[in-house]
N, C-alpha and C. Protein backbone atom coordinates (compact mmCIF):
# COMPACT_ATOMS: atom_id res chain seq x y z
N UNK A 1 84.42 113.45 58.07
CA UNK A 1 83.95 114.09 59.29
C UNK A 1 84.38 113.26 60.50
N UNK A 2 84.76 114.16 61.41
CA UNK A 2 85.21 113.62 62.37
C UNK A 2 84.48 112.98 63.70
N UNK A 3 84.39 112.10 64.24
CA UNK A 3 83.17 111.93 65.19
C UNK A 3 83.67 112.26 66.69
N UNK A 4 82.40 112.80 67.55
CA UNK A 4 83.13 113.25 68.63
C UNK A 4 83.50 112.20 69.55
N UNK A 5 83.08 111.07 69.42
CA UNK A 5 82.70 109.88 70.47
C UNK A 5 83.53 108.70 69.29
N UNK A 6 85.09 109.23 69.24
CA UNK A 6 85.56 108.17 68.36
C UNK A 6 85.70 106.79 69.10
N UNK A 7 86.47 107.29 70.56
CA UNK A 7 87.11 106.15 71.55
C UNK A 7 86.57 105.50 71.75
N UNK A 8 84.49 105.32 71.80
CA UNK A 8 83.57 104.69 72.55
C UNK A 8 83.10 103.69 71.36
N UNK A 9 83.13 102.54 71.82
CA UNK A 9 82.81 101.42 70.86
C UNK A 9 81.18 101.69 70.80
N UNK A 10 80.74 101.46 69.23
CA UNK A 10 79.79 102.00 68.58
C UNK A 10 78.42 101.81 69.47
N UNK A 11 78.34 100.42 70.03
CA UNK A 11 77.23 100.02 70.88
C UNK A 11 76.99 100.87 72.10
N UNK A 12 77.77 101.29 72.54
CA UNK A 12 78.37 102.17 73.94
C UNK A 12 78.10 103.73 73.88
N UNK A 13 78.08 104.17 72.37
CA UNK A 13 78.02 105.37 72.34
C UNK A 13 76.51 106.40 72.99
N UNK A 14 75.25 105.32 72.87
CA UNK A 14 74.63 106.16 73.27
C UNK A 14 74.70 106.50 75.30
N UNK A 15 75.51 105.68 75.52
CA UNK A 15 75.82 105.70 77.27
C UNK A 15 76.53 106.95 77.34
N UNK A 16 78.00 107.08 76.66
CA UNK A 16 79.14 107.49 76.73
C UNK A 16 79.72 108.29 76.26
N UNK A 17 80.32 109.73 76.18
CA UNK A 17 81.21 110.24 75.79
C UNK A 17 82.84 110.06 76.04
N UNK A 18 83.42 110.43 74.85
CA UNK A 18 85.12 110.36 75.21
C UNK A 18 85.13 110.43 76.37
N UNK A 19 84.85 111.35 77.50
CA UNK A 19 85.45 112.03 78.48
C UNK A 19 84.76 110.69 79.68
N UNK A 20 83.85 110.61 79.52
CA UNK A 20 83.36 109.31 80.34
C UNK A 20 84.00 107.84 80.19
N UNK A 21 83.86 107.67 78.61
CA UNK A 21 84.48 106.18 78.48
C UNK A 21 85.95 106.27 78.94
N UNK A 22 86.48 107.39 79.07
CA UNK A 22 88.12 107.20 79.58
C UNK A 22 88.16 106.90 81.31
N UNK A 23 87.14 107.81 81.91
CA UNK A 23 87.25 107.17 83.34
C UNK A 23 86.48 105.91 83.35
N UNK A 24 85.65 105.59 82.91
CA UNK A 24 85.15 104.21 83.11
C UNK A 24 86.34 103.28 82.66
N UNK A 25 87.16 103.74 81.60
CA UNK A 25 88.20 102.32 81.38
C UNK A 25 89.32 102.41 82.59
N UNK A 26 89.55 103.65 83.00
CA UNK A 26 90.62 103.69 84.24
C UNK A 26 89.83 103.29 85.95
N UNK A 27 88.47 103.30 85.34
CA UNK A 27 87.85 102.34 86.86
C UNK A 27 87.88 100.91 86.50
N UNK A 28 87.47 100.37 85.62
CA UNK A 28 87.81 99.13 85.19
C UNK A 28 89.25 98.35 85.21
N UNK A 29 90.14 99.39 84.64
CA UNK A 29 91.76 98.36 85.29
C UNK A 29 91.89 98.73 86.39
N UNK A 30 91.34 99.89 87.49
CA UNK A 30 92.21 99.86 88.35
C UNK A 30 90.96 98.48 89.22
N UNK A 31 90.40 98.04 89.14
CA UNK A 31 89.24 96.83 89.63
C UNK A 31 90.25 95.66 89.30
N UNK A 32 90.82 95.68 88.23
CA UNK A 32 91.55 94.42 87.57
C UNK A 32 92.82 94.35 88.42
N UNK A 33 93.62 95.60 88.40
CA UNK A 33 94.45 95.39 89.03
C UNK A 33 94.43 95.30 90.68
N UNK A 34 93.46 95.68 91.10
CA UNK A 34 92.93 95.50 92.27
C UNK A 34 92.85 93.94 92.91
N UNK A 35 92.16 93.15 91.97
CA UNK A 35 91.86 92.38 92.09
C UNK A 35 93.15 91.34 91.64
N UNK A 36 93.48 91.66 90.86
CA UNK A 36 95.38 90.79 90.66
C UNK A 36 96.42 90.57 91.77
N UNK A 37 96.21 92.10 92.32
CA UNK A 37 96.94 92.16 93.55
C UNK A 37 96.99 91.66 95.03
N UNK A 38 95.51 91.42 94.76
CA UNK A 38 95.03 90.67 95.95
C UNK A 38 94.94 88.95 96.08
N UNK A 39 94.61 88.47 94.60
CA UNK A 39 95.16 87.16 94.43
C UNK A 39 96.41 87.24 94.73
N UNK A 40 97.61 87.78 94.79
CA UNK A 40 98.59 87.40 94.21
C UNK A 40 99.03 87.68 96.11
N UNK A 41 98.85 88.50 96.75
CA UNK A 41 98.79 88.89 98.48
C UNK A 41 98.56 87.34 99.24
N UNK A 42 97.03 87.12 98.81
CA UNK A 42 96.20 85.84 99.15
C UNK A 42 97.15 84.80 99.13
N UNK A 43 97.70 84.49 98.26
CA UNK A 43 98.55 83.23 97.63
C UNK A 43 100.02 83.34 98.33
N UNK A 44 100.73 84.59 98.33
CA UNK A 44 101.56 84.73 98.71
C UNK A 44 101.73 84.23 100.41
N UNK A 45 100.64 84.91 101.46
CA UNK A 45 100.71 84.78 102.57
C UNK A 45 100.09 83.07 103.02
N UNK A 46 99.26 82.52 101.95
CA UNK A 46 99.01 81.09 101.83
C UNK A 46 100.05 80.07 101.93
N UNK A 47 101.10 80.76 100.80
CA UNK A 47 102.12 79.97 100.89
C UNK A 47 102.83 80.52 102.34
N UNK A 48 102.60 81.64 102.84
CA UNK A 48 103.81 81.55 103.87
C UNK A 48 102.91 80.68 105.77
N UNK A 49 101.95 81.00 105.67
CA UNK A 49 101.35 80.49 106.45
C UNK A 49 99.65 80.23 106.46
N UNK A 50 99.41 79.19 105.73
CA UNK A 50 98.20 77.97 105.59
C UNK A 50 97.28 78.65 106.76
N UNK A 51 95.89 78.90 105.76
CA UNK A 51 95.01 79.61 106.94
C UNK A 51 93.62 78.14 107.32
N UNK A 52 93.83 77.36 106.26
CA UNK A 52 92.43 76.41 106.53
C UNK A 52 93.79 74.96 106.81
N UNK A 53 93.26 74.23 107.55
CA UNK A 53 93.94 72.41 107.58
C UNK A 53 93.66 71.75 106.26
N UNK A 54 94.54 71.53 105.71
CA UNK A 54 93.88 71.23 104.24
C UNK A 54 94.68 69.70 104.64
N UNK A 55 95.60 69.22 105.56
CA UNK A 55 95.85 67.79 106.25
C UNK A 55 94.75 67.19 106.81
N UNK A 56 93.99 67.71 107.32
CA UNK A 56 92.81 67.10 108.09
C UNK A 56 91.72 66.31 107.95
């Protein structure tokens, strides 16, 4: 027998259906990648121009 709530890890299931746990995992990377992108912005413009005196 087939279960309807295969995708949703067993603990999760009483929260979640397929159709939910799929947007909750595509809100979750897009947070990750959100957040990757912005380290990676941060660092970038750090290296191009130093926002705190870190000589001082």
């Amino acid at each position: 027998m087939r279960d309807d709530d295969d995708l949703v890890p067993p603990k999760w299931r009483s929260l979640f259906n397929n159709q939910d746990w799929l947007v909750h995992d595509i809100m979750v990377k897009s947070f990750w990648a959100f957040g990757v992108i912005a380290v990676i912005a941060h660092t970038l413009v750090w290296v191009w121009r130093p926002w705190l005196n870190a000589g001082i």
